[in-house]
N, C-alpha and C. Protein backbone atom coordinates (compact mmCIF):
# COMPACT_ATOMS: atom_id res chain seq x y z
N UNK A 1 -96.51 123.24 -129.33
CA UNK A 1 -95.15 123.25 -128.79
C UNK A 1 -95.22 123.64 -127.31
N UNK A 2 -94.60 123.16 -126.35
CA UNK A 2 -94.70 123.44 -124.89
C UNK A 2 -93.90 124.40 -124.81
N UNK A 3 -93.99 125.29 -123.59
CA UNK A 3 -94.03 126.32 -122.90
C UNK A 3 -92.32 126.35 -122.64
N UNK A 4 -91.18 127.46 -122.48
CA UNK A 4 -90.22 126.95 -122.23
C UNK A 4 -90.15 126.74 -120.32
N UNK A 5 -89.39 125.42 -120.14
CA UNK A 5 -89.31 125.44 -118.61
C UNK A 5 -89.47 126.59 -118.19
N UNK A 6 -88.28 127.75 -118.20
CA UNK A 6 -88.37 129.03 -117.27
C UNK A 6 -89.43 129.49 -117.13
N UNK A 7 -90.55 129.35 -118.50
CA UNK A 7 -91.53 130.52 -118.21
C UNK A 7 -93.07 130.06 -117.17
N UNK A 8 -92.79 128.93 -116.93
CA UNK A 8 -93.91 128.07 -116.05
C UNK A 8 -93.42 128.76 -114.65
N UNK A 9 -94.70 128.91 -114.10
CA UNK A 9 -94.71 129.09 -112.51
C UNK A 9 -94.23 127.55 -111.56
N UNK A 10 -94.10 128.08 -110.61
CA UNK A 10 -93.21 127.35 -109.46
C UNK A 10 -94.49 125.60 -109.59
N UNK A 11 -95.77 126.26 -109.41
CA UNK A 11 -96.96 125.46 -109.27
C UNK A 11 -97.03 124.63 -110.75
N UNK A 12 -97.38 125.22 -111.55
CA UNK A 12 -97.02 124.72 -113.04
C UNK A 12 -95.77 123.43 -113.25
N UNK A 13 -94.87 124.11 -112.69
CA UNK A 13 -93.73 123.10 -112.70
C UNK A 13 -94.38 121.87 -111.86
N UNK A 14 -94.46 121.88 -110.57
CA UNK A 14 -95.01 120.65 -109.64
C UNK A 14 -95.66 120.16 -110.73
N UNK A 15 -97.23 120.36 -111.59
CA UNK A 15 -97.86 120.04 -111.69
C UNK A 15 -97.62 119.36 -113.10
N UNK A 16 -96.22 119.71 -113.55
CA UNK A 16 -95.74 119.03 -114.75
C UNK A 16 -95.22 117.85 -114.27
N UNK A 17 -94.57 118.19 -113.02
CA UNK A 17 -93.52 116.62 -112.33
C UNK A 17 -94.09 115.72 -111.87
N UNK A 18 -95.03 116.13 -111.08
CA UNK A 18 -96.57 115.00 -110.55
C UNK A 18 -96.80 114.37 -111.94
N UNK A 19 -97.14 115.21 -112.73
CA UNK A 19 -97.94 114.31 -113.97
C UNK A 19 -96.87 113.56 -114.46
N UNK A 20 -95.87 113.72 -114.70
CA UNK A 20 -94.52 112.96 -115.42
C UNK A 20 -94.54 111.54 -114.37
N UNK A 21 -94.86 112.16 -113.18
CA UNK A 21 -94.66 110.56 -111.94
C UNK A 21 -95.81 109.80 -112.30
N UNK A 22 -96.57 110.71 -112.30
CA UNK A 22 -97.94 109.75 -112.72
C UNK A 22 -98.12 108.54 -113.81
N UNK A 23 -97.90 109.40 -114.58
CA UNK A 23 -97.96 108.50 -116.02
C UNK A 23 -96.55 107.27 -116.28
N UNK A 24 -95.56 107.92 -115.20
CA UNK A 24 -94.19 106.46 -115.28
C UNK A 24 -93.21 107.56 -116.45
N UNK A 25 -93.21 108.94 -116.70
CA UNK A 25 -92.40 108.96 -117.48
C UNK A 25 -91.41 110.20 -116.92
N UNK A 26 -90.78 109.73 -116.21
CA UNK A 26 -89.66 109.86 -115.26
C UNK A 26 -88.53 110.47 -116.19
N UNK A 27 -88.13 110.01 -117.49
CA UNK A 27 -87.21 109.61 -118.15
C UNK A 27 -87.14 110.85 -119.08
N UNK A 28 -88.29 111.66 -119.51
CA UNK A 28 -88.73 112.54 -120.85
C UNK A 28 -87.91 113.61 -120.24
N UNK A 29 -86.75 113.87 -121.23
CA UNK A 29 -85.99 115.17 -120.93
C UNK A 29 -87.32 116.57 -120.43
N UNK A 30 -88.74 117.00 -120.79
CA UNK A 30 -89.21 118.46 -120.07
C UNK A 30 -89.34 118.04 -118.57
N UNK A 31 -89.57 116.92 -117.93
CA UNK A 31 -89.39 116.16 -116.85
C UNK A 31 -88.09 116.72 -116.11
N UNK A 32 -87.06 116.44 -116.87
CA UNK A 32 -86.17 116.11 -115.92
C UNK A 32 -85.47 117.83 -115.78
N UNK A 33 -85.86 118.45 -117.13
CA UNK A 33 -85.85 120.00 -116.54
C UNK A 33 -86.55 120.72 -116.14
N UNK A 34 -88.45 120.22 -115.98
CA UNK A 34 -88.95 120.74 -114.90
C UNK A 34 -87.80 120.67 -113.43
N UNK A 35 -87.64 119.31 -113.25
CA UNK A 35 -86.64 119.08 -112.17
C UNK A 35 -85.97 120.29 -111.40
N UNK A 36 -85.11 119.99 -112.69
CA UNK A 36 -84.30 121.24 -112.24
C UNK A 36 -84.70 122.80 -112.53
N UNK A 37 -85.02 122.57 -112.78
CA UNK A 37 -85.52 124.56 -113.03
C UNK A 37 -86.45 124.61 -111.52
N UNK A 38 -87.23 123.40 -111.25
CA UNK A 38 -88.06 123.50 -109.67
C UNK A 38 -86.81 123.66 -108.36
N UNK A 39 -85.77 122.55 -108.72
CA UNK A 39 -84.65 122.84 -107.37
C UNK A 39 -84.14 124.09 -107.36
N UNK A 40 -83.30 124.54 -108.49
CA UNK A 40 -82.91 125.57 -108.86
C UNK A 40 -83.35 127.00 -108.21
N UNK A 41 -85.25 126.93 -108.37
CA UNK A 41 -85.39 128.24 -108.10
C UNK A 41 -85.61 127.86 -106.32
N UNK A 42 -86.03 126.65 -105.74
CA UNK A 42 -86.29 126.42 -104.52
C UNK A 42 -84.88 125.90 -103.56
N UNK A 43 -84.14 126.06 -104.22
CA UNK A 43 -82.48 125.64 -103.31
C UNK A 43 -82.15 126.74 -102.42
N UNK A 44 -82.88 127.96 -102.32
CA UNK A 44 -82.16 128.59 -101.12
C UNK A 44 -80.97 128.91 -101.26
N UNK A 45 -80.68 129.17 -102.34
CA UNK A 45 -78.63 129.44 -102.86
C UNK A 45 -77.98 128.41 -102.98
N UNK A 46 -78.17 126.90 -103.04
CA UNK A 46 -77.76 125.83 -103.34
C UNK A 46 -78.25 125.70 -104.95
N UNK A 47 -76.71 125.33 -105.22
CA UNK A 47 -76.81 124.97 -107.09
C UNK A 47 -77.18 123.82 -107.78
N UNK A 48 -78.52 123.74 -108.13
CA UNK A 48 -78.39 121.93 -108.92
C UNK A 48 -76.88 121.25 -109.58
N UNK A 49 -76.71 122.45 -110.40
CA UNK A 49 -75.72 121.72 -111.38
C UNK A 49 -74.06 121.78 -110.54
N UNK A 50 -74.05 122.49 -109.67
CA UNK A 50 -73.12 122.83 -108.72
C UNK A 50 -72.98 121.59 -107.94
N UNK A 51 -74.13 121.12 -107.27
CA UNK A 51 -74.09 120.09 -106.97
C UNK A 51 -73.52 118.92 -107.30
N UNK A 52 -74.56 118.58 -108.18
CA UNK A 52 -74.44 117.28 -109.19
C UNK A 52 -72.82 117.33 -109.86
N UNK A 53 -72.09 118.51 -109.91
CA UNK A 53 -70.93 118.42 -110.44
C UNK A 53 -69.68 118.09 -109.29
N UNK A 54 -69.98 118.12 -108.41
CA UNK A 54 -69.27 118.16 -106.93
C UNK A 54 -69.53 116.72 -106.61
N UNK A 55 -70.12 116.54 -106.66
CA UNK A 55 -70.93 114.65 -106.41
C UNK A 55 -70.27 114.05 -107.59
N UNK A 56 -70.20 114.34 -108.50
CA UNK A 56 -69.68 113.57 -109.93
C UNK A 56 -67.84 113.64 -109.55
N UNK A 57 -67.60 114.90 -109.49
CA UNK A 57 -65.95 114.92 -108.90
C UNK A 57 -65.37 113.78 -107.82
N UNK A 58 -66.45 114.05 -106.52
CA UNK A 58 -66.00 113.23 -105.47
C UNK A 58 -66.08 111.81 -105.83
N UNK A 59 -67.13 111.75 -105.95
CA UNK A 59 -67.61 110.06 -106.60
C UNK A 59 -66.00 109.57 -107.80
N UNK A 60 -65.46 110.34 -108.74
CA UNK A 60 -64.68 109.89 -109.41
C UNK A 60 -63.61 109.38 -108.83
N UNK A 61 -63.44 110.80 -107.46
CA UNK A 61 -62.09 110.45 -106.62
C UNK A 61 -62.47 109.27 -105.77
N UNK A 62 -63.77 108.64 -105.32
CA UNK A 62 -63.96 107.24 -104.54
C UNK A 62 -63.99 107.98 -103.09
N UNK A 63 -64.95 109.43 -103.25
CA UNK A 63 -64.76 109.73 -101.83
C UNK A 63 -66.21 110.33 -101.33
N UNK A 64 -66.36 110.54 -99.74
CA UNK A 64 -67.39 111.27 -99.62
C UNK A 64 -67.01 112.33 -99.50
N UNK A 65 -68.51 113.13 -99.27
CA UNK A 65 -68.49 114.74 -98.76
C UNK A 65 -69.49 115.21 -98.07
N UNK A 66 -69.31 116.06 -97.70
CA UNK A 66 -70.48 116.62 -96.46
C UNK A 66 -71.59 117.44 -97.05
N UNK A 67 -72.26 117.76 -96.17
CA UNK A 67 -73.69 118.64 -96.55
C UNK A 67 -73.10 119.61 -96.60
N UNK A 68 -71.80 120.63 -96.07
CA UNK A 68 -71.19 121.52 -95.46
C UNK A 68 -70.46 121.96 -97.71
N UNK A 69 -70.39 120.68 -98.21
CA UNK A 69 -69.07 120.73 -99.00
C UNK A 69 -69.93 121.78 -100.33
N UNK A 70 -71.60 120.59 -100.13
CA UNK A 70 -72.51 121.06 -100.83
C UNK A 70 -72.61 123.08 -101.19
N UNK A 71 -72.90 123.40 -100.03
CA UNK A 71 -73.31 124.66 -99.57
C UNK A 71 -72.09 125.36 -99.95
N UNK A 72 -71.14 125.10 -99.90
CA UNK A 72 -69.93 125.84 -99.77
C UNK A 72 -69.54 126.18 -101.67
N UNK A 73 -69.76 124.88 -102.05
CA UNK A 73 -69.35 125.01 -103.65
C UNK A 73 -70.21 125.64 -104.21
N UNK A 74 -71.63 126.22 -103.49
CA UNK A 74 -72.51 126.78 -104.36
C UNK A 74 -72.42 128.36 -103.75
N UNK A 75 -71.38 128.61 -102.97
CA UNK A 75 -71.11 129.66 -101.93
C UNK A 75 -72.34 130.10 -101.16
N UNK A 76 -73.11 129.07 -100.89
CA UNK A 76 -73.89 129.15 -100.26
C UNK A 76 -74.16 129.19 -98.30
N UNK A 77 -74.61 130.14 -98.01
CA UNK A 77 -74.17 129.97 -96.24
C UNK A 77 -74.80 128.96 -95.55
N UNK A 78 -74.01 128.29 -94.69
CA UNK A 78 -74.22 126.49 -94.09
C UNK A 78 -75.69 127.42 -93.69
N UNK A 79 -75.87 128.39 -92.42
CA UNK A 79 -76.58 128.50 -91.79
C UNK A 79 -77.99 128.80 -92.16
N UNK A 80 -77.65 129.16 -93.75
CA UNK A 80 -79.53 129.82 -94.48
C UNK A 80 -79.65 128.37 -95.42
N UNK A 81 -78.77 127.46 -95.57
CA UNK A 81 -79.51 126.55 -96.26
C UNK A 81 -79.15 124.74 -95.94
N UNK A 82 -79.04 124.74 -94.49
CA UNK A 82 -79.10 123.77 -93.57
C UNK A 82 -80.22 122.91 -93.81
N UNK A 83 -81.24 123.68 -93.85
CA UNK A 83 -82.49 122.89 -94.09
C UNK A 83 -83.12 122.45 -95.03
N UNK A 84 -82.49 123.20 -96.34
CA UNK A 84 -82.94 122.89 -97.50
C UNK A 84 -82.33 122.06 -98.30
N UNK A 85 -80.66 121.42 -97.94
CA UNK A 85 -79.98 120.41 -97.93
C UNK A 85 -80.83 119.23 -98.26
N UNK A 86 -81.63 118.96 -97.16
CA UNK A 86 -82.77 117.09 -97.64
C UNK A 86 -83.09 117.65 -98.95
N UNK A 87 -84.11 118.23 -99.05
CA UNK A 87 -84.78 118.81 -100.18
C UNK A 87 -83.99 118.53 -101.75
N UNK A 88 -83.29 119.56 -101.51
CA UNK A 88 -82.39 119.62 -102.54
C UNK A 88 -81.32 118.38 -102.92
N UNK A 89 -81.21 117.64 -102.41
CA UNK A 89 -80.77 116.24 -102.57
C UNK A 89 -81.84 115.59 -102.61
N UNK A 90 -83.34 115.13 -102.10
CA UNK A 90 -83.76 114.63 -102.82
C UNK A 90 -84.22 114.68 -104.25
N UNK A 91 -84.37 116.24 -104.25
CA UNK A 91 -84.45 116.58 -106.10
C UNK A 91 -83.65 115.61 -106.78
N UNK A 92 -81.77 116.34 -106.58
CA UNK A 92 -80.92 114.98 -107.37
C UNK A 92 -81.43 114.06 -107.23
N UNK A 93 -82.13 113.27 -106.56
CA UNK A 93 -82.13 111.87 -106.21
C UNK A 93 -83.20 111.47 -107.12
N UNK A 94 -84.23 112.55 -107.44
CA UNK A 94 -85.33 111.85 -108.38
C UNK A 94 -84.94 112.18 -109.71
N UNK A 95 -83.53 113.17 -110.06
CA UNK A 95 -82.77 114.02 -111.03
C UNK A 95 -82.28 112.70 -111.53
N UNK A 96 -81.13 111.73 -110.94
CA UNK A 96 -80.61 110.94 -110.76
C UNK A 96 -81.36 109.77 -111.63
N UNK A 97 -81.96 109.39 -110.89
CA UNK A 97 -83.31 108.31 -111.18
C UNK A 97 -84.30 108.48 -112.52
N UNK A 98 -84.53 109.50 -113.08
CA UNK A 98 -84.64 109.78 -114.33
C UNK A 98 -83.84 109.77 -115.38
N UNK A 99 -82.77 110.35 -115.10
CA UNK A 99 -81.42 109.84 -115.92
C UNK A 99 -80.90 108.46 -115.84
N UNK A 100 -81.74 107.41 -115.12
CA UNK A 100 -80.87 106.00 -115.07
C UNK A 100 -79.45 105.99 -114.13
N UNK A 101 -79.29 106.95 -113.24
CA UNK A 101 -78.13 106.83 -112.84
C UNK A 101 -78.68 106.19 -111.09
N UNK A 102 -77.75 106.02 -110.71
CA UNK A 102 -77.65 105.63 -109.18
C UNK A 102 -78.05 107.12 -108.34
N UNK A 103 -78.55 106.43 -107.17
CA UNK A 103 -78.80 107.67 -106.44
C UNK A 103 -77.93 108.66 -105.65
N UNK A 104 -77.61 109.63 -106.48
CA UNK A 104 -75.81 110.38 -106.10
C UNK A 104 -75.85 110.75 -104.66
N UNK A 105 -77.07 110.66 -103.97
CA UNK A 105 -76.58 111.51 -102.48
C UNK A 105 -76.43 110.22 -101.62
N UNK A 106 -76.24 109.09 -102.15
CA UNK A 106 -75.49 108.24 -101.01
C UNK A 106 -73.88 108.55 -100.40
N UNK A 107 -73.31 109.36 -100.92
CA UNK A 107 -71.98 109.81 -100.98
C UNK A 107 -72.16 110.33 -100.04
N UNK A 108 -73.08 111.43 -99.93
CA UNK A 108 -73.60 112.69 -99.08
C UNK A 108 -73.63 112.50 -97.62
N UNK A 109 -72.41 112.55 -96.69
CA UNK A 109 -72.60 112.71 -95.31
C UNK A 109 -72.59 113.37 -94.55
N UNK A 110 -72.87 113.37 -92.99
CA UNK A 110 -72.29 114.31 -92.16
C UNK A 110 -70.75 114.29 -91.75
N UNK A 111 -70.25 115.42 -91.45
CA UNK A 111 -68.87 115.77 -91.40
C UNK A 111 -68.12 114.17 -91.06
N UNK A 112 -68.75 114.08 -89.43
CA UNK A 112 -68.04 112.86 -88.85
C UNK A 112 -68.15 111.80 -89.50
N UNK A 113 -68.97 111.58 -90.63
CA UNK A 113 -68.69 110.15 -91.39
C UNK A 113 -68.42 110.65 -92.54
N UNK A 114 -67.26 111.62 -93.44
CA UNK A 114 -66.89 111.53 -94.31
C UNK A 114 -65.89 110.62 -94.71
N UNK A 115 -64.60 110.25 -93.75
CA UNK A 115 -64.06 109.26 -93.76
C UNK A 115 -64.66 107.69 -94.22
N UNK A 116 -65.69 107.59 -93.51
CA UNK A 116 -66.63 106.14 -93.79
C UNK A 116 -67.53 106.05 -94.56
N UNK A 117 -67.97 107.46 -94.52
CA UNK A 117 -69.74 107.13 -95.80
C UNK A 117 -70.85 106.28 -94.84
N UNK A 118 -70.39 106.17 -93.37
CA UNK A 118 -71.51 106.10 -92.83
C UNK A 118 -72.82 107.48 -92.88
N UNK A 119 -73.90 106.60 -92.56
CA UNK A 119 -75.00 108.12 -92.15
C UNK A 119 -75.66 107.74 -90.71
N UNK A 120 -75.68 109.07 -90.26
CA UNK A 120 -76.91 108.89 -88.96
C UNK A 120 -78.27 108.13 -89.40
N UNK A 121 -78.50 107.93 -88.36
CA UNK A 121 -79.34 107.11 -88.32
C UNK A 121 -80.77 107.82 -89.14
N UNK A 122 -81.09 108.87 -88.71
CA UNK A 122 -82.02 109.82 -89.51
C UNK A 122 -81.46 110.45 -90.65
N UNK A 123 -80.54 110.24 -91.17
CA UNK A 123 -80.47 110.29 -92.28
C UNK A 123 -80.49 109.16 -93.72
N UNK A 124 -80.11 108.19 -92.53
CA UNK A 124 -80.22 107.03 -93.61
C UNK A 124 -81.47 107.00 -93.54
N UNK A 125 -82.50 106.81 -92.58
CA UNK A 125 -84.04 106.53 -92.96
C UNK A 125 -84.44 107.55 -93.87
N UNK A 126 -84.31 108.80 -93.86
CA UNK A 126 -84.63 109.76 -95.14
C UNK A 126 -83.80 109.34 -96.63
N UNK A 127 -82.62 108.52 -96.75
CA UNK A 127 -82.00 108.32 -97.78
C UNK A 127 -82.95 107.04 -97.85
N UNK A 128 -83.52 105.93 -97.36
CA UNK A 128 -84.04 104.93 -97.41
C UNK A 128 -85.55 105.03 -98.08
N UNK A 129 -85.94 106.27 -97.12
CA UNK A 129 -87.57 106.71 -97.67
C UNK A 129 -87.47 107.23 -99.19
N UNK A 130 -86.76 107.73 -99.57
CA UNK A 130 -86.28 108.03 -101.15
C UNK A 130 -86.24 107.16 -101.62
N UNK A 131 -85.52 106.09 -101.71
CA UNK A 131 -85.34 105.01 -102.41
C UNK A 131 -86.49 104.04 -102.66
N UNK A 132 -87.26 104.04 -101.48
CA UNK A 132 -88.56 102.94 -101.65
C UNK A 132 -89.12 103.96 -102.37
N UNK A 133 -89.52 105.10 -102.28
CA UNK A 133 -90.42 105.87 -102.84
C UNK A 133 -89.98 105.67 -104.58
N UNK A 134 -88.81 105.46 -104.98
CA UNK A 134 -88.60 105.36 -106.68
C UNK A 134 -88.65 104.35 -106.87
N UNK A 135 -89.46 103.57 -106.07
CA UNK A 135 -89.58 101.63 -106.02
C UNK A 135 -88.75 100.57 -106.02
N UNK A 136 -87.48 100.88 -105.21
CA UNK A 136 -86.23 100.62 -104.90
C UNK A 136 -87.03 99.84 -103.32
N UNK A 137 -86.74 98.00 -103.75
CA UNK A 137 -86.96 97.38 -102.75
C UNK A 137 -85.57 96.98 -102.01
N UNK A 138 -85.78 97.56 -100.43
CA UNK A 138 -84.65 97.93 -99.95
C UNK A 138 -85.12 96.69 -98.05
N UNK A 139 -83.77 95.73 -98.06
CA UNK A 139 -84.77 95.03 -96.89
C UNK A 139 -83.09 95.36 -95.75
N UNK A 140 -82.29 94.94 -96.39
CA UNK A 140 -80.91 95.55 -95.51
C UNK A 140 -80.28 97.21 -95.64
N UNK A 141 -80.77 98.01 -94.89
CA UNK A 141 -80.85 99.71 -94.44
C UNK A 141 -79.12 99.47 -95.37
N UNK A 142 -78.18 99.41 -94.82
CA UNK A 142 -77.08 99.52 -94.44
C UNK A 142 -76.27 98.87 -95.97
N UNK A 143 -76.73 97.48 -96.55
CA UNK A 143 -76.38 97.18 -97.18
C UNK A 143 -76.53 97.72 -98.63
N UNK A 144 -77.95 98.36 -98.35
CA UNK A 144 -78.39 99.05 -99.34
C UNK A 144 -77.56 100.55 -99.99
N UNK A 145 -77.43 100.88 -98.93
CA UNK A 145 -76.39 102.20 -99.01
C UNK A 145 -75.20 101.88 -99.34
N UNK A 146 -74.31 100.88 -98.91
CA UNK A 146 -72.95 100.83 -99.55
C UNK A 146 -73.10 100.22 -100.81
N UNK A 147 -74.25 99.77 -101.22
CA UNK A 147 -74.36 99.19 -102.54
C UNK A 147 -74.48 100.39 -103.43
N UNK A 148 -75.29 101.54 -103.06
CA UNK A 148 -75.74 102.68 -103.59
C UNK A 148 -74.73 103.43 -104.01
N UNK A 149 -73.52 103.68 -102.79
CA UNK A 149 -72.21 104.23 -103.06
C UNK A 149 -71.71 103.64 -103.84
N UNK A 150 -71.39 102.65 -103.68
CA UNK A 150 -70.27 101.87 -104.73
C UNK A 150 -70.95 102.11 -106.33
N UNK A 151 -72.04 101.99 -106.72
CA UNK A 151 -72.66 101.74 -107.76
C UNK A 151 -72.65 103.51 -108.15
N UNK A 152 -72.43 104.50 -107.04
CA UNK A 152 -72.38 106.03 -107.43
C UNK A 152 -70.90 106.14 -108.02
N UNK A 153 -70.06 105.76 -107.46
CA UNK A 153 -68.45 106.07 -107.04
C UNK A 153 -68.48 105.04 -109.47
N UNK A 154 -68.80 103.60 -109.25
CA UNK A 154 -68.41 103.31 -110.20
C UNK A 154 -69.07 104.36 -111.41
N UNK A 155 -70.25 104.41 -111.59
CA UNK A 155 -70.94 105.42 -112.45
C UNK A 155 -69.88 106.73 -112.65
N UNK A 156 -69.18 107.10 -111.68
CA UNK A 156 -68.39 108.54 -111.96
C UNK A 156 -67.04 108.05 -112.57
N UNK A 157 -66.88 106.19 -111.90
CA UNK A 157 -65.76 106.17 -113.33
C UNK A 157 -65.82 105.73 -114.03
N UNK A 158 -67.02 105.25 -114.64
CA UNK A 158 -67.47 105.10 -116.33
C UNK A 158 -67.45 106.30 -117.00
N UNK A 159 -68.46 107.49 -116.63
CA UNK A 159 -67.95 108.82 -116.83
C UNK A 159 -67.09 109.49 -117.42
N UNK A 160 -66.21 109.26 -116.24
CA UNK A 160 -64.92 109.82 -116.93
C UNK A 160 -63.82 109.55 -117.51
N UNK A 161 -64.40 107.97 -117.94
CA UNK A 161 -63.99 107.40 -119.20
C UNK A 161 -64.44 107.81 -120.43
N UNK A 162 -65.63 108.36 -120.00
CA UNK A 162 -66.39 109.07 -121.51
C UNK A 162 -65.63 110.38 -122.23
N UNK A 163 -65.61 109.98 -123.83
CA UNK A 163 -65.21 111.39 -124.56
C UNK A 163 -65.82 112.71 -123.84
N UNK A 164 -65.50 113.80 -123.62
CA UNK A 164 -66.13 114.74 -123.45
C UNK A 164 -67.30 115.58 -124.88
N UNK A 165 -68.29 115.95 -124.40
CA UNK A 165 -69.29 115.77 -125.32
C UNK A 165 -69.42 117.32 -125.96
């Protein structure tokens, strides 16, 4: 019988998630809570499930949100976890991708493009480098992302069409 998530070291965990990438099995629920039990303890006061529940909200309403909205719902301070923002969204993003869902931090902007769901330019190449990396062949930057949104935004209202479980 395996070990429970919590009680594995930080290294242990990696070395469960590497092997899960390795072998293609992305999908096996101790996988996807190595996942999270690895963001969790490495978020810097940012909440996986805090997250992912804030992204699931907005996405239902057909809207974006900021890195700012992230930090804030996990009462987390912009200024101690600014940097750990990529990070922690790419977790969701491989969180995401194991669960079969779309990649939720296309939503995810800076302030000035919450209105649009545009991204800077360095951010879309980091949202881009994610995507090829889960073997997501991506040849239009731009097109790829509003496809990503839309396909996030619909996923949150299939959702919440669902019975509650």
């Amino acid at each position: 019988m395996a070990k429970p998530i919590g009680d594995h070291s930080d290294q242990e965990l990696r070395n469960i998630i590497n092997n899960h990438r390795k072998n293609g099995k992305v999908h096996e629920p101790y996988y996807l809570n190595a996942m999270e039990e690895l963001a969790r303890r490495k978020g810097q006061g940012l909440d996986f499930q805090k997250s992912f529940d804030l992204i699931r909200k907005a996405a239902a309403q057909r809207r974006f949100l900021s890195y700012k909205e992230l930090a804030d719902e996990s009462r987390a301070e912009w200024s101690k976890v600014r940097y750990a923002v990529n990070s922690h969204l790419g977790d969701l993003i491989d969180y995401a991708h194991g669960k079969g869902w779309p990649l939720l931090s296309a939503i995810v902007v800076n302030q000035p493009n919450v209105a649009t769901g545009a991204m800077e330019p360095t951010t879309l190449k980091g949202f881009i480098e994610a995507a090829r990396a889960l073997g997501y062949a991506v040849t239009d930057e731009r097109a790829f992302l509003r496809e990503q949104q839309e396909r996030v935004f619909e996923w949150a209202a299939a959702d919440d069409k669902a019975p509650e479980s």
